[in-house]
N, C-alpha and C. Protein backbone atom coordinates (compact mmCIF):
# COMPACT_ATOMS: atom_id res chain seq x y z
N UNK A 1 -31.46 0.06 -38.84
CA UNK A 1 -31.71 -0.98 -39.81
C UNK A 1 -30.88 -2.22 -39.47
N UNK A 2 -29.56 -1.98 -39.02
CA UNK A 2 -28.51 -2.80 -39.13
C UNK A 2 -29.51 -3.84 -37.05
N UNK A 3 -29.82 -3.06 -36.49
CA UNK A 3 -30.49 -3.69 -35.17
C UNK A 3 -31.98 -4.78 -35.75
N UNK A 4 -32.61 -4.51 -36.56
CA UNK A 4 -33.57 -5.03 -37.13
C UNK A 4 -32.98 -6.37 -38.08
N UNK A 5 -31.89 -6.44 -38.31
CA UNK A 5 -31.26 -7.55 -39.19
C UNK A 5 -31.21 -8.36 -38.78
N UNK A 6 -30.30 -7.97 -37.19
CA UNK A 6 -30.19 -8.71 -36.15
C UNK A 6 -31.24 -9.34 -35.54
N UNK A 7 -32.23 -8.72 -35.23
CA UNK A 7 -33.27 -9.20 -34.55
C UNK A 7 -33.99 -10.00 -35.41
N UNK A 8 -33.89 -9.85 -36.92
CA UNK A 8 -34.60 -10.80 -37.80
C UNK A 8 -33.90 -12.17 -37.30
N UNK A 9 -32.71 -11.76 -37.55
CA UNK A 9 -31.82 -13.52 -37.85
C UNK A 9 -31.75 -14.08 -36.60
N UNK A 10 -32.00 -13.32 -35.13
CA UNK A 10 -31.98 -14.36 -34.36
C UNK A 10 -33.55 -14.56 -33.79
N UNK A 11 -34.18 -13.95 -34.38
CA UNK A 11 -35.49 -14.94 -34.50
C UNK A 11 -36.15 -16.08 -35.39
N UNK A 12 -35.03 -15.60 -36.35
CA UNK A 12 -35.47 -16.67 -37.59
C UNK A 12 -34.02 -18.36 -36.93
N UNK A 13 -32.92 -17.84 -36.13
CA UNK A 13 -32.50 -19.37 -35.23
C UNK A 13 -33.08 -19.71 -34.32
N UNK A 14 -34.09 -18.98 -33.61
CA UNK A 14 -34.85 -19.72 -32.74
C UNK A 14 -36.27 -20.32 -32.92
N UNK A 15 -36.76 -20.14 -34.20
CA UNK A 15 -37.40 -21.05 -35.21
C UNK A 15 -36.76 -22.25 -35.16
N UNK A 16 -35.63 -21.84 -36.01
CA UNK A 16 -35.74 -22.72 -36.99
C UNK A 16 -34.65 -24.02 -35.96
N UNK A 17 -34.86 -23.69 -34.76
CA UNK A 17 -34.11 -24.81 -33.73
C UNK A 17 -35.36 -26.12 -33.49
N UNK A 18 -36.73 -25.50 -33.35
CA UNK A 18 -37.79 -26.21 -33.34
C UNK A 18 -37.86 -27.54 -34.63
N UNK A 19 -37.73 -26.53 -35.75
CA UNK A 19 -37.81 -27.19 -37.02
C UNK A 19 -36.93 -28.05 -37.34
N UNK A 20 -35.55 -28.07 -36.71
CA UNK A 20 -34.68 -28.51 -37.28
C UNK A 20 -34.58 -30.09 -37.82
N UNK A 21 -35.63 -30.70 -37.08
CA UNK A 21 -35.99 -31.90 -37.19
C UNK A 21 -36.55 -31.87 -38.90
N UNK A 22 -36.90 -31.55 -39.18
CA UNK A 22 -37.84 -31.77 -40.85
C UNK A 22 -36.97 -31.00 -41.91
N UNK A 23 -35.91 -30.26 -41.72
CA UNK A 23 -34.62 -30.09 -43.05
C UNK A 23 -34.24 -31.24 -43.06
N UNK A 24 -33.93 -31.77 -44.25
CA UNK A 24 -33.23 -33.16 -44.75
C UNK A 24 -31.88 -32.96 -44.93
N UNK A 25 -31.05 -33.89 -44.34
CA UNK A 25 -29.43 -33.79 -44.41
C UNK A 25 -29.37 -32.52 -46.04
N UNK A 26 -28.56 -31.69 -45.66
CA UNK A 26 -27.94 -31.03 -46.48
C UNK A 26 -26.33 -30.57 -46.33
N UNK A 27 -25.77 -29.92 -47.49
CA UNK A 27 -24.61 -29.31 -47.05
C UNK A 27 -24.92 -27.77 -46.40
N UNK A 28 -23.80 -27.42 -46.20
CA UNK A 28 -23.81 -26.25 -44.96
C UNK A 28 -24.23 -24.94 -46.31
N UNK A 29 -25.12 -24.23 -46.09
CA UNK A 29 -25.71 -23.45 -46.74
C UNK A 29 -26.52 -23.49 -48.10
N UNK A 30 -27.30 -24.66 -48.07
CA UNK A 30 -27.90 -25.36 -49.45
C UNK A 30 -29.13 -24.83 -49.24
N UNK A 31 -30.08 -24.80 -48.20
CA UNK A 31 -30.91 -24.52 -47.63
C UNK A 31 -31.35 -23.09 -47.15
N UNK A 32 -32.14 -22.61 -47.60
CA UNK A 32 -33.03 -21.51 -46.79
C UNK A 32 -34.26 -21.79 -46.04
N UNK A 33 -34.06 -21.27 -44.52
CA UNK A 33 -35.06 -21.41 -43.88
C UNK A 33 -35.69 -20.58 -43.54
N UNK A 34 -36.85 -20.08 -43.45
CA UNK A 34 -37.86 -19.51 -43.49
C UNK A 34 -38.51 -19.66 -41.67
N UNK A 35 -39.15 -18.50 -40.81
CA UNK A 35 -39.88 -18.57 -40.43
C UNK A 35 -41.06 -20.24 -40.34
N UNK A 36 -41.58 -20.09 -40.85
CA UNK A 36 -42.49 -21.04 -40.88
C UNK A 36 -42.42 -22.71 -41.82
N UNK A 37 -41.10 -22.23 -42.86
CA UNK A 37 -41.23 -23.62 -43.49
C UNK A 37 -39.16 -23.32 -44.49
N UNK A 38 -39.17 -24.65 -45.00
CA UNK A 38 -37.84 -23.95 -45.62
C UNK A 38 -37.94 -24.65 -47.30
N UNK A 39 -36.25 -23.70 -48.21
CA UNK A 39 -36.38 -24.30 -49.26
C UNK A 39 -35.21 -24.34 -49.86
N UNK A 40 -35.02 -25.44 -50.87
CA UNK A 40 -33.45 -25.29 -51.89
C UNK A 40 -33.28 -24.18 -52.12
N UNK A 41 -32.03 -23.41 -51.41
CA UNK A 41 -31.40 -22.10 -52.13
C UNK A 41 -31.12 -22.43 -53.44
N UNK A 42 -31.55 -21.39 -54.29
CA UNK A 42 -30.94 -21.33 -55.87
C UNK A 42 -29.36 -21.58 -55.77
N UNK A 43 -28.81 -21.53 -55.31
CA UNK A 43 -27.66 -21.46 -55.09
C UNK A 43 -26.67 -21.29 -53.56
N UNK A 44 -25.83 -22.27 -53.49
CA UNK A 44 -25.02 -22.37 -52.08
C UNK A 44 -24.59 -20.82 -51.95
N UNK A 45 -24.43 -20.62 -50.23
CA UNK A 45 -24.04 -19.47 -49.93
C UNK A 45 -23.66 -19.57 -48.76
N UNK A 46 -22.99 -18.92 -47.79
CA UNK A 46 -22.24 -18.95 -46.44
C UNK A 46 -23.71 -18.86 -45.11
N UNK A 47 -23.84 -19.63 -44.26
CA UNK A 47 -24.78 -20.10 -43.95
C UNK A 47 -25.03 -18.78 -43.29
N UNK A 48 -26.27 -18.41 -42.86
CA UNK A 48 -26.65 -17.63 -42.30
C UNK A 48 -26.90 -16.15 -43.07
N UNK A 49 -26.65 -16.46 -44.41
CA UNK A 49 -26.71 -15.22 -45.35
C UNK A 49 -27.98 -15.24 -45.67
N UNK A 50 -28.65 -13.64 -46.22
CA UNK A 50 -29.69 -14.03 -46.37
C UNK A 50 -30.63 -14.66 -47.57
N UNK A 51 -31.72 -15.25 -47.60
CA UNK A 51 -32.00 -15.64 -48.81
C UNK A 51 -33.67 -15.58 -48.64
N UNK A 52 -34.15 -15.95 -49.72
CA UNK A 52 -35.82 -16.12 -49.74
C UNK A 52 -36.21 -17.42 -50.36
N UNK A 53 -37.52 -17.39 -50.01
CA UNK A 53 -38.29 -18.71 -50.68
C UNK A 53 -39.76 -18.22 -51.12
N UNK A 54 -39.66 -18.95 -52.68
CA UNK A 54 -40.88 -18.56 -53.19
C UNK A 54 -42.29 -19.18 -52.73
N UNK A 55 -43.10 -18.14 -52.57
CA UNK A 55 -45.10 -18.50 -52.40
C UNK A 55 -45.55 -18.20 -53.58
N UNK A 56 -47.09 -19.29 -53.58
CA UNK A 56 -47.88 -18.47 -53.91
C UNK A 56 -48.32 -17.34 -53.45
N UNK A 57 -48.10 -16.41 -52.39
CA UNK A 57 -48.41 -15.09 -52.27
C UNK A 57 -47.10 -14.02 -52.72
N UNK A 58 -45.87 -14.71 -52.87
CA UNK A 58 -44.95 -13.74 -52.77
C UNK A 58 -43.93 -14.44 -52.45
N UNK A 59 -42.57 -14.00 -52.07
CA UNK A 59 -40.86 -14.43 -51.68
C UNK A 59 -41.31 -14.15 -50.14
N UNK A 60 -40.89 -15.19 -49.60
CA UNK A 60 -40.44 -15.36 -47.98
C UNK A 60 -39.29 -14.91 -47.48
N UNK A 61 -38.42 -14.07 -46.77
CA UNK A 61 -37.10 -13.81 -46.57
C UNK A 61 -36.54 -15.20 -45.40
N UNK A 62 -35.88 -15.55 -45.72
CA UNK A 62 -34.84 -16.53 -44.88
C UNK A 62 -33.82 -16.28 -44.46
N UNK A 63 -33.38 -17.58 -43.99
CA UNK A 63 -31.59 -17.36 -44.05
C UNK A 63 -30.98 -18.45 -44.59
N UNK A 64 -29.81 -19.01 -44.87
CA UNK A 64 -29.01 -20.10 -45.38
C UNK A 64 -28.82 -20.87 -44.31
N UNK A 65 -28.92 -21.92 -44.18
CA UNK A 65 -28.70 -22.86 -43.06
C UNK A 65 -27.53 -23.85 -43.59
């Protein structure tokens, strides 16, 4: 489980290196980024922790940027 965490989060930084252009200045963990798109964390957290973002289909898992 703990190898699959890993492999989430460093696929979700080599996303989100592409993207990095379209997050708007933030502070260091304001942000969750998502795979495919990102969003205001409910709340600040130590960057790289994990977090989600709401769909209309469902919660996205992220990380804190």
């Amino acid at each position: 489980m703990k190898t699959r965490s890993v492999l989430f989060t460093a696929v979700l930084l080599a996303l989100s290196c592409r993207a990095s252009a379209q997050i708007p200045p933030h502070a260091p963990g304001t942000i969750c980024a998502t795979p495919q798109f990102w969003c205001w964390a409910p709340y600040a957290g130590p960057p790289g922790a994990r977090c989600a973002c709401p769909t209309p289909y469902g919660w996205v898992q992220g990380i804190l940027v």
